[in-house]
Protein backbone atom coordinates (compact mmCIF):
# COMPACT_ATOMS: atom_id res chain seq x y z
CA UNK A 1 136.59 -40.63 -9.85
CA UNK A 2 136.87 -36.86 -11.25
CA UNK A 3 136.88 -36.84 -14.93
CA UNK A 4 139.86 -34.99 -16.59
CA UNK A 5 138.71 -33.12 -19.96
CA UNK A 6 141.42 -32.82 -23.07
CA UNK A 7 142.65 -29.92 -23.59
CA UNK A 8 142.36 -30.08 -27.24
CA UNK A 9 138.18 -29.99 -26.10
CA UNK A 10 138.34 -27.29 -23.86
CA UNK A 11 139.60 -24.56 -26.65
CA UNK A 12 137.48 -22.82 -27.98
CA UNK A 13 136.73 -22.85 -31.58
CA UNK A 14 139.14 -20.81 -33.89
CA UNK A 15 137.69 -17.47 -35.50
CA UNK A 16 137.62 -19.09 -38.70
CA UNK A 17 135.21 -21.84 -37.28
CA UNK A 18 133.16 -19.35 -35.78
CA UNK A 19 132.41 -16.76 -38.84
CA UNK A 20 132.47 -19.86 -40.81
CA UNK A 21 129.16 -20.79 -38.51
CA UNK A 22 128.34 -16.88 -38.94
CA UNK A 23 127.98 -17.15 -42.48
CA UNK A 24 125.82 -20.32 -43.00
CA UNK A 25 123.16 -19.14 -40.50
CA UNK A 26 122.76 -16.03 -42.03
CA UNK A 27 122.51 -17.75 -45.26
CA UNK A 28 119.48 -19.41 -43.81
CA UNK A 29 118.40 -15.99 -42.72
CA UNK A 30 118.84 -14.27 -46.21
CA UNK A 31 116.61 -17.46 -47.56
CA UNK A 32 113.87 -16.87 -45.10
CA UNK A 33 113.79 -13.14 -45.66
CA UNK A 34 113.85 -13.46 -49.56
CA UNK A 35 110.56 -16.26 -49.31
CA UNK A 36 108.83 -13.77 -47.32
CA UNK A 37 109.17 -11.03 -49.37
CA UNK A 38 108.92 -12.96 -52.44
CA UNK A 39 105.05 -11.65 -53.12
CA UNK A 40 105.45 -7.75 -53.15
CA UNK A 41 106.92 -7.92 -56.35
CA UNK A 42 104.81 -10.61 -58.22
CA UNK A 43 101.34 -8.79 -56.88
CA UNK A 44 100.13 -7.20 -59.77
CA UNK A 45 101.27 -10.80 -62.02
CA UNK A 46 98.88 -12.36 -59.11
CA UNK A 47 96.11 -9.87 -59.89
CA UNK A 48 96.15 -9.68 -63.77
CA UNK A 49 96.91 -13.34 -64.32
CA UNK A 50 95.38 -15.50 -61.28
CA UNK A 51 92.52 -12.49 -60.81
CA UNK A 52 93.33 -12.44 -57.20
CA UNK A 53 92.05 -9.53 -55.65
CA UNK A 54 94.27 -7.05 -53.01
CA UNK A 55 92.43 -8.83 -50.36
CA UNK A 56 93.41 -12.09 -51.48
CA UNK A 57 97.52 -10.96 -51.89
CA UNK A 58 97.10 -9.48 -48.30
CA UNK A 59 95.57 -12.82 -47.05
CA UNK A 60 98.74 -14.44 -48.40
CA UNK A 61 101.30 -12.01 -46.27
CA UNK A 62 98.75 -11.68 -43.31
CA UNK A 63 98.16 -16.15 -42.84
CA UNK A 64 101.94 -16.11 -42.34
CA UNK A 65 101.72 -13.96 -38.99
CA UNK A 66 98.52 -16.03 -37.45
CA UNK A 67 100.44 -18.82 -36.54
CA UNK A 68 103.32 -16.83 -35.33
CA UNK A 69 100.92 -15.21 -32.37
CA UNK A 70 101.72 -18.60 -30.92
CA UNK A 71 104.45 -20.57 -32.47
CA UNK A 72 107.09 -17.23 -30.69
CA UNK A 73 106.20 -19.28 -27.39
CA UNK A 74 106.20 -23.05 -28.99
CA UNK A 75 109.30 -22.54 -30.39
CA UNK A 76 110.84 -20.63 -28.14
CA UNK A 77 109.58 -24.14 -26.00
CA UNK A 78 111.20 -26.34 -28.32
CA UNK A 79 114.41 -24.79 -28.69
CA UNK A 80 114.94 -24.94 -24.64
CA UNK A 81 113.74 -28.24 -24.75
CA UNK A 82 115.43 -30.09 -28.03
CA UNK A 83 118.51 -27.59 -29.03
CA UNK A 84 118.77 -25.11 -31.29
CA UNK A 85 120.82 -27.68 -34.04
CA UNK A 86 117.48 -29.95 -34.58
CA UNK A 87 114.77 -26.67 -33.59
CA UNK A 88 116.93 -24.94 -36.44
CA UNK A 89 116.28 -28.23 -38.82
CA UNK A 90 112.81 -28.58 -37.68
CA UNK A 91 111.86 -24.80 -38.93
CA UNK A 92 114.56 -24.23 -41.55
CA UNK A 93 112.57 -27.31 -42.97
CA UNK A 94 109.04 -25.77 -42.70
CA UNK A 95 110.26 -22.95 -44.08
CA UNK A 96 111.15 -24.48 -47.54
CA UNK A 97 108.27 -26.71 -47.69
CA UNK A 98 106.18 -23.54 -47.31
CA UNK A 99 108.27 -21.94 -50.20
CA UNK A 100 107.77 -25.04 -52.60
CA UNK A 101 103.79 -25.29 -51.84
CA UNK A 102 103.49 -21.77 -52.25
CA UNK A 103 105.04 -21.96 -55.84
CA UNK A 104 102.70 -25.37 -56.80
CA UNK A 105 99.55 -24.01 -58.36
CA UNK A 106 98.58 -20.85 -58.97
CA UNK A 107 95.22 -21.74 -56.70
CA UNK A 108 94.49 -19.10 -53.60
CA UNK A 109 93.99 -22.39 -50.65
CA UNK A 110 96.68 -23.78 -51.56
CA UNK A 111 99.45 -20.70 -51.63
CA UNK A 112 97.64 -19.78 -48.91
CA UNK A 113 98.43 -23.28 -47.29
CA UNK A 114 102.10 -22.82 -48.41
CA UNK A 115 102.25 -19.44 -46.26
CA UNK A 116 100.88 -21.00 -43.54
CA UNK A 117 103.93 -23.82 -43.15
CA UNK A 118 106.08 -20.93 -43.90
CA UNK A 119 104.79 -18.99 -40.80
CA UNK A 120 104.94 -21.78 -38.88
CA UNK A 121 108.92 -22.29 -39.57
CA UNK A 122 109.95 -18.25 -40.18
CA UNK A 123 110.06 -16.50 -37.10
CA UNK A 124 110.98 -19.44 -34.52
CA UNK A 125 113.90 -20.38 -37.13
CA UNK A 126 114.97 -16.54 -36.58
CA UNK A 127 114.65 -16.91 -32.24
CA UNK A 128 116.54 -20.30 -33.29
CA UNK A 129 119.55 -18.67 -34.86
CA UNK A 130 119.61 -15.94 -32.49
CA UNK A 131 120.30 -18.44 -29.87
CA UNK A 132 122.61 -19.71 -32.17
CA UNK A 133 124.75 -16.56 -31.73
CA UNK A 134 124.57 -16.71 -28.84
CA UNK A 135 126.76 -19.63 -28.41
CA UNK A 136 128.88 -18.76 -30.79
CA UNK A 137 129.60 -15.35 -29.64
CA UNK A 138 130.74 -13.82 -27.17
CA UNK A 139 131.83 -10.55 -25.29
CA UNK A 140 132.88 -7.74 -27.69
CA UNK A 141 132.22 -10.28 -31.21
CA UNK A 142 128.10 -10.65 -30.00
CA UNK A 143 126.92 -7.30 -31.30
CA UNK A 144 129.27 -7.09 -34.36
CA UNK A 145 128.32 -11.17 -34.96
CA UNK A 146 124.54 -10.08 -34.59
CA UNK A 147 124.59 -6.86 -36.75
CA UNK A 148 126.30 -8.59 -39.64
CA UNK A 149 123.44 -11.24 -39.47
CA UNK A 150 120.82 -8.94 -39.70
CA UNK A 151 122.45 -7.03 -42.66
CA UNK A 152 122.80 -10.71 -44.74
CA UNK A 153 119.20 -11.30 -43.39
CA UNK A 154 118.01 -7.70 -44.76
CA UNK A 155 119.65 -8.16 -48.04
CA UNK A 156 117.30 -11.41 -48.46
CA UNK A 157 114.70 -8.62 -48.57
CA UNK A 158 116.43 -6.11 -50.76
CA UNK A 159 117.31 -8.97 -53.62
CA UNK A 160 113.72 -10.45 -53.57
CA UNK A 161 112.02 -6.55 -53.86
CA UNK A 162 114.61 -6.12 -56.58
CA UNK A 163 114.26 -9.37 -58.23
CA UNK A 164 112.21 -7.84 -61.42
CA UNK A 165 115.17 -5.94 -62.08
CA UNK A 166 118.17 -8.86 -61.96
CA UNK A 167 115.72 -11.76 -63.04
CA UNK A 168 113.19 -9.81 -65.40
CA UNK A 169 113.20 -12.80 -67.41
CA UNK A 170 111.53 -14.59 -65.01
CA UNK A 171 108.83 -12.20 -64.59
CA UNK A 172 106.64 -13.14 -68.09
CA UNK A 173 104.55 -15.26 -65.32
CA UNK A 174 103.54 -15.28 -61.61
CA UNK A 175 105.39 -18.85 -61.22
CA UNK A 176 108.52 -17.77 -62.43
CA UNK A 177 109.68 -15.03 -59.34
CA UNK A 178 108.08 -18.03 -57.12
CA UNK A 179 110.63 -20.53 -58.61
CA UNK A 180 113.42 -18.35 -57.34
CA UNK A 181 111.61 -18.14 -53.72
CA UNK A 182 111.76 -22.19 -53.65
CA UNK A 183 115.24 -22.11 -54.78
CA UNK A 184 115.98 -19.44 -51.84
CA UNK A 185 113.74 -21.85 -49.57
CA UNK A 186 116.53 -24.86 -50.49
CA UNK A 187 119.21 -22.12 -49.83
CA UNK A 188 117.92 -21.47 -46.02
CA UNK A 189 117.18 -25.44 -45.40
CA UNK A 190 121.05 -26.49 -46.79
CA UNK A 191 122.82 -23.61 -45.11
CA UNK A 192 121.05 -24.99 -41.90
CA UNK A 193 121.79 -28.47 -42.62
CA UNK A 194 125.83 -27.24 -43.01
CA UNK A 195 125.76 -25.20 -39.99
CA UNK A 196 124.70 -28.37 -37.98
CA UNK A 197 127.21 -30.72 -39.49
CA UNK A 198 129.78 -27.72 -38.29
CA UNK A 199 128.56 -27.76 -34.52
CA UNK A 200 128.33 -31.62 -34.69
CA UNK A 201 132.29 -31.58 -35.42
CA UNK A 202 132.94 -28.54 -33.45
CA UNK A 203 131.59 -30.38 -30.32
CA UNK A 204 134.26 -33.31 -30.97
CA UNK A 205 136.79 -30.50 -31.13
CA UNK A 206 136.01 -27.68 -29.31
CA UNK A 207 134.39 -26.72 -26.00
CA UNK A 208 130.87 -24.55 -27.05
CA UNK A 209 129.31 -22.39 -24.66
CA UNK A 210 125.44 -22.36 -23.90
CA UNK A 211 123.26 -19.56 -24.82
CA UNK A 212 121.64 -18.09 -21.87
CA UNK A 213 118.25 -19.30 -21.33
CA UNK A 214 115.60 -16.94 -21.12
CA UNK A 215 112.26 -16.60 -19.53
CA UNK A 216 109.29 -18.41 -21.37
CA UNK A 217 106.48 -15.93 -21.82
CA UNK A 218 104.22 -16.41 -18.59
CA UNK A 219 101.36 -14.66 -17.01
CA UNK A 220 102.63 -13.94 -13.90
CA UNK A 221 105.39 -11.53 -14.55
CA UNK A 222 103.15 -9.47 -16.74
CA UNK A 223 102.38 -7.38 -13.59
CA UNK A 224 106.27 -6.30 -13.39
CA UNK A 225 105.83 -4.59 -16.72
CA UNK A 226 105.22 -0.58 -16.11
CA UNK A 227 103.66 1.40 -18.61
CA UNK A 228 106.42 2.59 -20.42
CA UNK A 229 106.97 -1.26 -21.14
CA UNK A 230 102.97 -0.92 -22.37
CA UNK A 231 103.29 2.49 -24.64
CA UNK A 232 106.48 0.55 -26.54
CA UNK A 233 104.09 -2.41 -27.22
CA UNK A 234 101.64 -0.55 -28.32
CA UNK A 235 104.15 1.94 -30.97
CA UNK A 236 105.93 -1.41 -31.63
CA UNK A 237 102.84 -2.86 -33.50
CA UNK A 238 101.75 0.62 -34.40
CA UNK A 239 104.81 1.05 -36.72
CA UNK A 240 105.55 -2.19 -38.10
CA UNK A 241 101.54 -2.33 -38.98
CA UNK A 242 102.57 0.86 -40.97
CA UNK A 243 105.19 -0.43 -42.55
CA UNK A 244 105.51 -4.33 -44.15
CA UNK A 245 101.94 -3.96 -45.06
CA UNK A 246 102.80 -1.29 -47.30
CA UNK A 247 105.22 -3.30 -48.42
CA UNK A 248 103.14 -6.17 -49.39
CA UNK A 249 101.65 -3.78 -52.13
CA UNK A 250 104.36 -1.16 -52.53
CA UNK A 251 105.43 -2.15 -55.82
CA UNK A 252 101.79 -3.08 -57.34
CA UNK A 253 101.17 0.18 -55.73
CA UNK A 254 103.88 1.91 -57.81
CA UNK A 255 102.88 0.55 -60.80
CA UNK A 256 99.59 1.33 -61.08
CA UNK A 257 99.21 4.88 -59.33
CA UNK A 258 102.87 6.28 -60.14
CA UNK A 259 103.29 4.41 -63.65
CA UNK A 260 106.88 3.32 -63.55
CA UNK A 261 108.21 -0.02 -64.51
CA UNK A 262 108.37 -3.03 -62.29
CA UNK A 263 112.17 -3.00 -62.02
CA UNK A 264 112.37 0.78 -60.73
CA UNK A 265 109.24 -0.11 -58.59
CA UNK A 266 111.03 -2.94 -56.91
CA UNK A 267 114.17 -0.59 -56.10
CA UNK A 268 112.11 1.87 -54.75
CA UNK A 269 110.25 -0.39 -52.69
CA UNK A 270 113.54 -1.62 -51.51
CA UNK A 271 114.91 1.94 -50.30
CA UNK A 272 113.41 1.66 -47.14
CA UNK A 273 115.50 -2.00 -46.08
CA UNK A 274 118.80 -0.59 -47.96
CA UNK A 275 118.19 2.29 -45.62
CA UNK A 276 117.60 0.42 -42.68
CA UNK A 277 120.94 -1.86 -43.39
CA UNK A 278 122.79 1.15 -43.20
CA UNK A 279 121.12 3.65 -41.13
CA UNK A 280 120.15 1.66 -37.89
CA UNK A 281 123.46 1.00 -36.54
CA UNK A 282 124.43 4.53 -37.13
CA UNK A 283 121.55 5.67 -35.26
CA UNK A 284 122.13 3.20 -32.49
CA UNK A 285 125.41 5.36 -31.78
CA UNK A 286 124.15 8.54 -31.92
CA UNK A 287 121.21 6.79 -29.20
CA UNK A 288 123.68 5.48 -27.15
CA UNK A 289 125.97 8.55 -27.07
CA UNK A 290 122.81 11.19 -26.43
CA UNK A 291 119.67 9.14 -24.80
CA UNK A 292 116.28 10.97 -26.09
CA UNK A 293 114.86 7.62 -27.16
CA UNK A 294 110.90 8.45 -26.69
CA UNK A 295 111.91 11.69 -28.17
CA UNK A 296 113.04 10.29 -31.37
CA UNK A 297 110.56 7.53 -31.43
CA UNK A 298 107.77 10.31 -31.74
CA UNK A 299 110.23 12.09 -34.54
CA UNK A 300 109.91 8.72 -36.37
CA UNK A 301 106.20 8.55 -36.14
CA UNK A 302 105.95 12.24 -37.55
CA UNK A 303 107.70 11.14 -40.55
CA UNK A 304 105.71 8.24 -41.06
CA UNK A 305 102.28 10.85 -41.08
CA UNK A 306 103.28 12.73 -44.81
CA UNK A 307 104.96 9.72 -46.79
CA UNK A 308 101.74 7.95 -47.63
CA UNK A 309 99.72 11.33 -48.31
CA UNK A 310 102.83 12.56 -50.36
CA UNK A 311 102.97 9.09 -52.47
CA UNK A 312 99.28 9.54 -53.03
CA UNK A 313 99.08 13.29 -53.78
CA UNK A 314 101.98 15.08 -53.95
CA UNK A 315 103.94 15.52 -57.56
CA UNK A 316 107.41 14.06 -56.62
CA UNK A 317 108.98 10.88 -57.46
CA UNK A 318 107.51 8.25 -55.03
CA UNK A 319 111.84 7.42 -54.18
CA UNK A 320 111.33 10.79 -52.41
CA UNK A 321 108.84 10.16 -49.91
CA UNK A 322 110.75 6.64 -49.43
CA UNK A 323 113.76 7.95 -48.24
CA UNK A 324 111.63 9.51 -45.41
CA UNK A 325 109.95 6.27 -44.65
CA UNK A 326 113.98 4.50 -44.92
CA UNK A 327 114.77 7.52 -42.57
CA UNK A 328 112.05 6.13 -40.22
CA UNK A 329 112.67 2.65 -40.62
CA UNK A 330 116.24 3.23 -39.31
CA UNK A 331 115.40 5.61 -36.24
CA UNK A 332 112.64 3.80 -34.41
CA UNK A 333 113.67 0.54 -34.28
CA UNK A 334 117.15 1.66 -33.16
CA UNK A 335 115.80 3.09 -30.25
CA UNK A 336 112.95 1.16 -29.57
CA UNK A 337 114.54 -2.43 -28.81
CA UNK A 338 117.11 -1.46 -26.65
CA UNK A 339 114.86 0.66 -24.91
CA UNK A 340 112.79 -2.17 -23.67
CA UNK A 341 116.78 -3.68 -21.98
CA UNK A 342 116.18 -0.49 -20.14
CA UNK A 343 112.76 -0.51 -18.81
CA UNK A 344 112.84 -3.99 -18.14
CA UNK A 345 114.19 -6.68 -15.76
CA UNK A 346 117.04 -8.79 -17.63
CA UNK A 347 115.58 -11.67 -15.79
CA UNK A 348 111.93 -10.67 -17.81
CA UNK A 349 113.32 -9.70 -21.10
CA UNK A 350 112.94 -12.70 -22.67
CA UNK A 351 109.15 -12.53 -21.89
CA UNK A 352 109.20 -8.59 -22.71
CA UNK A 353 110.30 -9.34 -25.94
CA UNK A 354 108.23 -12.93 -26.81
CA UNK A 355 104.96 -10.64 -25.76
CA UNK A 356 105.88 -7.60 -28.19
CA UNK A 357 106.51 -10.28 -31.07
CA UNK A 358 102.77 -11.29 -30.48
CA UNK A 359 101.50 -8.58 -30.52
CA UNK A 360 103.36 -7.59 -33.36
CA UNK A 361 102.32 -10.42 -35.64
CA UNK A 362 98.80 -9.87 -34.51
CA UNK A 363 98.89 -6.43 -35.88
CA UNK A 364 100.52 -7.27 -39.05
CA UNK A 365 97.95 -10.23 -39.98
CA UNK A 366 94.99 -7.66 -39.23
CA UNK A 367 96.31 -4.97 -41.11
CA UNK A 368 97.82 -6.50 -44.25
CA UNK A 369 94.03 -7.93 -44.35
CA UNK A 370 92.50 -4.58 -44.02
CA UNK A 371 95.15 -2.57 -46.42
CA UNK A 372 93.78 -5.69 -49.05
CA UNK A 373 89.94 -4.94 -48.14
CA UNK A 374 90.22 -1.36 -48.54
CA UNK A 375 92.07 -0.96 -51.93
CA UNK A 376 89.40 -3.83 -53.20
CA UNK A 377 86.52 -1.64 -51.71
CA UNK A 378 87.79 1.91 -52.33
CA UNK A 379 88.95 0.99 -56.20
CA UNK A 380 92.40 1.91 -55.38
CA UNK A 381 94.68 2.83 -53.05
CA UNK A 382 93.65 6.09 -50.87
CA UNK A 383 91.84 4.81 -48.15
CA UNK A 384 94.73 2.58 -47.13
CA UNK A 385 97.28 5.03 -47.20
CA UNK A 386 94.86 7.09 -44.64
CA UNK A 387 94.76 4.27 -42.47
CA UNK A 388 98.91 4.65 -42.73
CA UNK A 389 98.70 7.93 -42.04
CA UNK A 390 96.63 7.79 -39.26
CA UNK A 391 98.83 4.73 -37.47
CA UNK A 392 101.62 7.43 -37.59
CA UNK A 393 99.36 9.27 -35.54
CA UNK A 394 98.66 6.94 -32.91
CA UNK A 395 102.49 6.27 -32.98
CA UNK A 396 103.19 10.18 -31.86
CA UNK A 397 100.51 9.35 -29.29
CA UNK A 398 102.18 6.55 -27.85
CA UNK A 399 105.69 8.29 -28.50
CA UNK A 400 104.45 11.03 -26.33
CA UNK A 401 102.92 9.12 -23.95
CA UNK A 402 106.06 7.09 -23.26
CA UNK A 403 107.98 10.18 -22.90
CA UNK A 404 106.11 12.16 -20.32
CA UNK A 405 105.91 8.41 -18.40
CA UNK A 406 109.62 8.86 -18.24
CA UNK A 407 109.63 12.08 -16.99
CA UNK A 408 106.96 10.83 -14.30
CA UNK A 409 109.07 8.28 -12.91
CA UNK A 410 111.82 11.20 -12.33
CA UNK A 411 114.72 8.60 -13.24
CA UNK A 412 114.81 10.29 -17.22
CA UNK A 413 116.16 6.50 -18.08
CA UNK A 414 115.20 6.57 -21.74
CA UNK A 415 115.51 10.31 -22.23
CA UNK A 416 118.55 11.10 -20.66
CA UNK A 417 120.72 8.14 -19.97
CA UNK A 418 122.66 6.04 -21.96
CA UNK A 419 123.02 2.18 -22.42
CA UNK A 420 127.08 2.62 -20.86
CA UNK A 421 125.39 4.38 -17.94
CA UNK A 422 122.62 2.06 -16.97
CA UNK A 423 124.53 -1.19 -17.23
C-alpha cells in the first residue's frame, strides 16, 4: 500500500525556524571558542600565582589537540552513525565538563585532565554543527548560514582574549576568568540542548533534508591526492603552528616584554580574530574574482616572517605588527580551503579535509609544547618568536612549491581560474 505523506510535513521549515536553529548552534560555537581561548589571558595569573611554568600553560593548550589527531575520524564516525542531534549532545557535553574540571583546582593534572575532555568534545562538536548546516541550509542561504556561524564562533574568541578588559574584576585571581569559561561551557551545552528540542519539533512539522555524507578518512584514496594536495597540508599546519601558539602566550607575552596592561594586551591579542571576522570573506571575493591562490598564500607567509622579529625588536606598538599578522590571518585561510575543493575530488574531500585537520592538530600540540620549552629555557621569549619566524619561512617554501606544481600540471587551476569557472 503506498504511503501518502501530509503536506503540512513535506514543507519545509519557515526562515524563522531555520535562523532560529542558526542562532543556537552558533551559540554553542561562541561557547566552545571562548573555553578554548579562555587561558591566553589568565597565563601570567597561572605563572605568578600557581608557579606554572610556560611549558606547563603550553601543555594545557597543546593536551587539547592530542586527542583531536583521532577523535576528527571517531566523530566524524559517530555522527554518520548516531545523528548529528545526540553526536552534538554527546560533545557539546564533553565540552562543558572539560570547562568545569579545568576551573576545579588550581593543580596542573587535573586542568590538564579538564583540557583533555575538552579536546575530546571541541572539534567533533564543530564537524557536528557543520553537518548541522548542512541540513538546515541550502542553495544560496549555505554560505551566508556558514559565514555568519563562523563570525558568532570567532567572537567567542575575541570576548574571551578581551575578557580582562569587560570583566577586570574577575581577574584579582586565576579562578575567576575560569569561572566565566564554565559559565560559557553551560552556554555551548544549553544552546545545544535547545537546538535539539527545535529539530525534535521541526521533524513533527516539517520535512528536513539530510546533510550529504562524506567520505570517512581511509587509506586507500590517499594515492588520489597529488602534490599540490601535499604542499597545502604541509602550509596548512605550517601557519596555524605559527599562529594559535602565539596566541596561547600573546598576552603574557605583552605584558612582560612590551609592558602594557592586561586589558590593552588582551585587545591586541584579539586584533588578529577581529581581523579575520572581517577580512576573510572580503578576501574570498577578491580570490574568487582573480584566482592567484598559491600566489597569495606565499604573500601571507612573507608577512608572517617580520611580525614576531618586529614584536621582539622593533620600537613600535606591538598593535602594529598585529595588524600584519590579522592581515595574514585573513588572506591564507581564504584561499587555502577552497583551494583544496579545487585540487581535489568532491567524492574525496571529506577525507582531504579530515587528513589536513590531523595534521593540523598534530602540529599545534607539538608546537604550543615547544613555544612553552623554549621561553622556560631561553628566560624569555626570543627563541620562540625565531621558531615563528622561521615557520613563515617554510610556509613561502611550500607556497612556492605549490605554485610552480600548478604551473607543472599546465591546467593554472589555482592560479588562474576561479571557483565560478571550475564548478
Amino acid at each position: 500500500m503506498k504511503t501518502i505523506v501530509s503536506p503540512q510535513i513535506e514543507r519545509q521549515p519557515t526562515a524563522f525556524y531555520r535562523w532560529t536553529v542558526l542562532f543556537f548552534i552558533s551559540m554553542a560555537m561562541f561557547g566552545n571558542y571562548y573555553v578554548y581561548d579562555s587561558i591566553s589571558p589568565l597565563a601570567d595569573l597561572l605563572k605568578l600565582q600557581l608557579g606554572f611554568s610556560d611549558k606547563n600553560i603550553g601543555t594545557l593548550n597543546a593536551i587539547y589537540s592530542l586527542p583531536n589527531i583521532f577523535m576528527v575520524v571517531i566523530g566524524g564516525i559517530m555522527i554518520d552513525r548516531i545523528g548529528a542531534k545526540k553526536a552534538s549532545m554527546i560533545f557539546s557535553g564533553l565540552c562543558m565538563i572539560g570547562a568545569v574540571i579545568t576551573g576545579l583546582k588550581g593543580e596542573l593534572w587535573l586542568m590538564a585532565t579538564g583540557r583533555l575532555i575538552f579536546g575530546l568534545g571541541a572539534e567533533s562538536l564543530i564537524v557536528a554543527i557543520t553537518t548541522v548546516i548542512a541540513k538546515w541550509f541550502k542553495g544560496k542561504e549555505l554560505s551566508f548560514a556558514f559565514g555568519l556561524n563562523l563570525t558568532i564562533a570567532r567572537l567567542g574568541t575575541f570576548t574571551a582574549l578581551n575578557s580582562p578588559f569587560w570583566a577586570k574584576g574577575l581577574y584579582d585571581s586565576w579562578k575567576g576568568p575560569l569561572l566565566i569559561a564554565i559559565v560559557a561551557g553551560i552556554v555551548s551545552f544549553l544552546s545545544v540542548v535547545i537546538y535539539v528540542i527545535l529539530e525534535s519539533d521541526a521533524k513533527k512539522r516539517y520535512h528536513l533534508g539530510e546533510a550529504d555524507k562524506v567520505d570517512k578518512v581511509s587509506l586507500q584514496v590517499f594515492k588520489n591526492f597529488n602534490a599540490s594536495f601535499w604542499y597545502i597540508t604541509l602550509l596548512c599546519v605550517t601557519f596555524y603552528s605559527a599562529i594559535f601558539p602565539f596566541q596561547t602566550f600573546a598576552v603574557k607575552f605583552f605584558i612582560e616584554h612590551h609592558g602594557i596592561s592586561r586589558a590593552m594586551a588582551g585587545f591586541t591579542s584579539s586584533f588578529i580574530t577581529f581581523a579575520s571576522m572581517i577580512g576573510t570573506p572580503l578576501f574570498g571575493v577578491l580570490i574568487d574574482l582573480k584566482g592567484k591562490r598559491a600566489s597569495l598564500m606565499m604573500l601571507g607567509s612573507f608577512l608572517l616572517i617580520p611580525v614576531y622579529l618586529m614584536l621582539i625588536y622593533a620600537p613600535v606598538h606591538p598593535l602594529v605588527p598585529m595588524i600584519m599578522m590579522g592581515v595574514a590571518f585573513s588572506l591564507i585561510p581564504a584561499a587555502m580551503w577552497p583551494s583544496v575543493a579545487l585540487i581535489v575530488k568532491e567524492q574525496h574531500l571529506g577525507t582531504a579535509y579530515g587528513l589536513m585537520t590531523m595534521v593540523q592538530n598534530i602540529g599545534l600540540a607539538l608546537f604550543n609544547y615547544l613555544i612553552g620549552w623554549a621561553n622556560d629555557y631561553s628566560g624569555e621569549y626570543t627563541l620562540g618568536m625565531w621558531i615563528f619566524s622561521i615557520l613563515g619561512f617554510f610556509g613561502i617554501a611550500f607556497s612556492y612549491l605549490l605554485k610552480q606544481h600548478d604551473i607543472k600540471m599546465g591546467d593554472g587551476r589555482l592560479e588562474n581560474l576561479t571557483v565560478k569557472d571550475t564548478a
